[in-house]
N, C-alpha and C. Protein backbone atom coordinates (compact mmCIF):
# COMPACT_ATOMS: atom_id res chain seq x y z
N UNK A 1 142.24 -40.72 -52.28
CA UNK A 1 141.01 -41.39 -51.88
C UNK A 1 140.61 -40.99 -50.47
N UNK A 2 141.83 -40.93 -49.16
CA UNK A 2 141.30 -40.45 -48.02
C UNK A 2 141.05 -39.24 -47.94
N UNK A 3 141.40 -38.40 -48.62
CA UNK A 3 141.31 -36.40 -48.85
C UNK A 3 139.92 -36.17 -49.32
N UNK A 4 139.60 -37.66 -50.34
CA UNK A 4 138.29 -36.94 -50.81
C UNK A 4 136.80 -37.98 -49.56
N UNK A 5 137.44 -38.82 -49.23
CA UNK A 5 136.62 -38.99 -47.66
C UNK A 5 136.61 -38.01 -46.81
N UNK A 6 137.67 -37.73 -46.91
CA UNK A 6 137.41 -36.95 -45.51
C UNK A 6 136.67 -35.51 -45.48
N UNK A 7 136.98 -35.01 -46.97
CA UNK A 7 136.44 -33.53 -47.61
C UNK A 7 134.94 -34.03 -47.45
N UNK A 8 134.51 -35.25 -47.59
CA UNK A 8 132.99 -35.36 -48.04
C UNK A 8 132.17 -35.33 -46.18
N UNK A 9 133.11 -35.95 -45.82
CA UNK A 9 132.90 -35.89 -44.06
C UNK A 9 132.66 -34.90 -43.31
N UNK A 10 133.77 -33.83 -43.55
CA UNK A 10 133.56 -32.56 -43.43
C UNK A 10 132.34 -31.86 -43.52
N UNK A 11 132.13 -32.22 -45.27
CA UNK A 11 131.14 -31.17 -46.08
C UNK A 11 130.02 -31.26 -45.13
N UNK A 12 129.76 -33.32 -45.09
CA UNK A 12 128.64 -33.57 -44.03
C UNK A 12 128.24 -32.53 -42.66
N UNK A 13 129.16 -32.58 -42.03
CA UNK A 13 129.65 -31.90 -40.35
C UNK A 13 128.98 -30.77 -40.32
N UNK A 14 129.43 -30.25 -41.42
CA UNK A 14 129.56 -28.68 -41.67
C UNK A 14 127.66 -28.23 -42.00
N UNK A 15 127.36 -28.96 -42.81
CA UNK A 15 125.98 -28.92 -43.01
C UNK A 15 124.81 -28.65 -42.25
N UNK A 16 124.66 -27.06 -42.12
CA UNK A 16 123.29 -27.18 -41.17
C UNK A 16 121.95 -26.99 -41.65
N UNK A 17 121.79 -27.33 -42.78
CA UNK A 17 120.06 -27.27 -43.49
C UNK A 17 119.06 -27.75 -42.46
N UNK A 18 119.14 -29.03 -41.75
CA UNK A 18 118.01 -29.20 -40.94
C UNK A 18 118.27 -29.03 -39.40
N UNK A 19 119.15 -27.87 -39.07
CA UNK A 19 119.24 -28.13 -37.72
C UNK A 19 118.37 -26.66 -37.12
N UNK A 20 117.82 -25.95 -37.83
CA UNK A 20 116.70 -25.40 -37.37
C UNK A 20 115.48 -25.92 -36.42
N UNK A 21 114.85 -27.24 -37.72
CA UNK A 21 113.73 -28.13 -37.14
C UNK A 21 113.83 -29.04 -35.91
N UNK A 22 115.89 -29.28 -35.84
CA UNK A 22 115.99 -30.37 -34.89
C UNK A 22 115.94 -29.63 -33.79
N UNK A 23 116.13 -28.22 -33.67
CA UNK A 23 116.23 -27.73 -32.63
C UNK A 23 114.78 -27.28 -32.15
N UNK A 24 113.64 -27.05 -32.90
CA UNK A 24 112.22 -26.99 -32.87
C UNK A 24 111.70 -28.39 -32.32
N UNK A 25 112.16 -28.91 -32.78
CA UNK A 25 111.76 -30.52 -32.31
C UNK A 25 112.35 -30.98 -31.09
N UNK A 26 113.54 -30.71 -30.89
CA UNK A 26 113.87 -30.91 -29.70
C UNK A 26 113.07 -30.25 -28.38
N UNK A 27 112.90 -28.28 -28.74
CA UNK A 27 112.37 -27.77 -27.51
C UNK A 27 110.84 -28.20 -27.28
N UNK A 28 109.94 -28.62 -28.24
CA UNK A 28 108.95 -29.34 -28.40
C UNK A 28 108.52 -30.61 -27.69
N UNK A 29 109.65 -31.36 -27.44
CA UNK A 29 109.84 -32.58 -26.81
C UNK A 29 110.40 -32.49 -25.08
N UNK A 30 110.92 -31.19 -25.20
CA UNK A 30 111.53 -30.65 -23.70
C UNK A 30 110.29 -30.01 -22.83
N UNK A 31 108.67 -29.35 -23.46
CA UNK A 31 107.67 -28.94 -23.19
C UNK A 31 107.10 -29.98 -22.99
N UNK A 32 106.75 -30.94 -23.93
CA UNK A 32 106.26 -32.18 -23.58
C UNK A 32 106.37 -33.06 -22.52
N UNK A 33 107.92 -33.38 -22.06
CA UNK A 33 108.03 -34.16 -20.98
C UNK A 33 107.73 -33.69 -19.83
N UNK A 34 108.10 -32.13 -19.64
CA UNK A 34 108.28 -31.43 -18.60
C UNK A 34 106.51 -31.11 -18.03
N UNK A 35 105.84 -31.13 -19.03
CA UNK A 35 104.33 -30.74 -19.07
C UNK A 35 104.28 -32.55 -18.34
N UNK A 36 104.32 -33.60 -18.69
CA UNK A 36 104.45 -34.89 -18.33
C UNK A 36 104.54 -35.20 -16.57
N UNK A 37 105.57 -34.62 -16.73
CA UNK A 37 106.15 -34.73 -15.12
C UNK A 37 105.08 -33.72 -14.15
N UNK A 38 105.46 -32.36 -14.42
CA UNK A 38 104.11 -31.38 -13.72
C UNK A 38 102.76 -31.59 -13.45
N UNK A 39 102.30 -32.85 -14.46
CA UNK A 39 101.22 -32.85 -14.67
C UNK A 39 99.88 -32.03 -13.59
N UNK A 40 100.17 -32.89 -12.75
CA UNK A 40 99.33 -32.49 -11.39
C UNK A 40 99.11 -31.13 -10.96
N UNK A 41 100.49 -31.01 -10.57
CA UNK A 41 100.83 -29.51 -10.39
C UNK A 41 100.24 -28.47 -11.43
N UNK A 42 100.01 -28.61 -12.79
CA UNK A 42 99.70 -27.68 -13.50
C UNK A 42 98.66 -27.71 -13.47
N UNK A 43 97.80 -28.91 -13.74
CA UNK A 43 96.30 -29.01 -13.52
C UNK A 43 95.74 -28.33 -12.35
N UNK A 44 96.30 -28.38 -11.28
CA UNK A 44 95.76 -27.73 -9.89
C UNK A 44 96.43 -25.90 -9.92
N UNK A 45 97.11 -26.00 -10.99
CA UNK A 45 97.20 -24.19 -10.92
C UNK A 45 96.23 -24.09 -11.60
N UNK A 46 96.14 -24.76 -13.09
CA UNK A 46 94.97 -24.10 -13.94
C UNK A 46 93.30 -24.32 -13.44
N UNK A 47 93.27 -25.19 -12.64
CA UNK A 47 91.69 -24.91 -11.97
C UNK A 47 91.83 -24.07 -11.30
N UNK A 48 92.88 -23.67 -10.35
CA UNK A 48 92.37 -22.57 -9.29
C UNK A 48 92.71 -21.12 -10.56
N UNK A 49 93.10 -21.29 -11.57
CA UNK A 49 92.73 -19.53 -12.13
C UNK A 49 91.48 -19.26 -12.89
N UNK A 50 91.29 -20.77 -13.34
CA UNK A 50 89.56 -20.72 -14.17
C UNK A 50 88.48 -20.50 -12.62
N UNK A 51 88.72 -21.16 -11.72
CA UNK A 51 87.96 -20.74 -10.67
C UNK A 51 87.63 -19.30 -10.36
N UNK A 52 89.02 -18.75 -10.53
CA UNK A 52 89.15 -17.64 -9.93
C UNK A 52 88.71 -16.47 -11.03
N UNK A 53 88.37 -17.09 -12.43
CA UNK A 53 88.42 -15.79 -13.69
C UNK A 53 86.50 -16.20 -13.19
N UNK A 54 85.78 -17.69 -12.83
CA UNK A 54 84.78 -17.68 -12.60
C UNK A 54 84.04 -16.71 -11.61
N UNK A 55 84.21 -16.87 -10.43
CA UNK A 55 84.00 -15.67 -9.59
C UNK A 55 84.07 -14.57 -9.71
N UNK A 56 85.11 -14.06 -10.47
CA UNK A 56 84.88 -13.20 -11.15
C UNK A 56 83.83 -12.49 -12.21
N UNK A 57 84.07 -13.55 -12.76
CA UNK A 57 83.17 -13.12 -14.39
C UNK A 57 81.75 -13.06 -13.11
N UNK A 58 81.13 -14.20 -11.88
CA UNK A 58 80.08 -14.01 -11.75
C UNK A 58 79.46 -12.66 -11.00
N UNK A 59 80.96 -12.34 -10.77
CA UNK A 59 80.32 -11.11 -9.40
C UNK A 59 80.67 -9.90 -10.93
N UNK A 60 80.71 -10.17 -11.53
CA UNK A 60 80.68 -8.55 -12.57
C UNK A 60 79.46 -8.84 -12.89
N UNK A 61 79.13 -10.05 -13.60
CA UNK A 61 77.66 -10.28 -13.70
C UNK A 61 76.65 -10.10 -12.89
N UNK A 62 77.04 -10.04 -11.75
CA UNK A 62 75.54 -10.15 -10.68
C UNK A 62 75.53 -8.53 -10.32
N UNK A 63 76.37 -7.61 -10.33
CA UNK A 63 76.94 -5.96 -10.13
C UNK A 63 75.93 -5.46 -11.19
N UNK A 64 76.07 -5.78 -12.64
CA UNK A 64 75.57 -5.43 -13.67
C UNK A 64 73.69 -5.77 -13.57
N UNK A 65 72.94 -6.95 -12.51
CA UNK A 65 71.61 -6.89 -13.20
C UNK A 65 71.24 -6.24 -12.26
């Protein structure tokens, strides 16, 4: 009776069918928080590069009429 507990315990352990997703899910949740915490910080990088692709895009535009 304990041989075939413990074989079934095992079998469990041993089983990695869903540890693909847990590990997708996990790094998913590690982007998330970390995006969480940065918040600020990222927001103030990503305006100053849209700023900066702006000025851009306007001075190719204004070269060109």
């Amino acid at each position: 009776m304990l041989t075939g507990i413990r074989k079934g315990i095992q079998s469990f352990w041993r089983n990695e069918d869903g540890l693909g997703m847990l590990e997708m899910i996990l790094i998913i949740a590690v982007i998330v928080i970390l995006a969480a915490i940065f918040r600020d910080q990222l927001k103030a990088i990503i305006t100053s590069l849209l700023g900066k692709a702006k000025s851009k895009t306007e001075s190719f535009m204004d070269e060109k009429a």
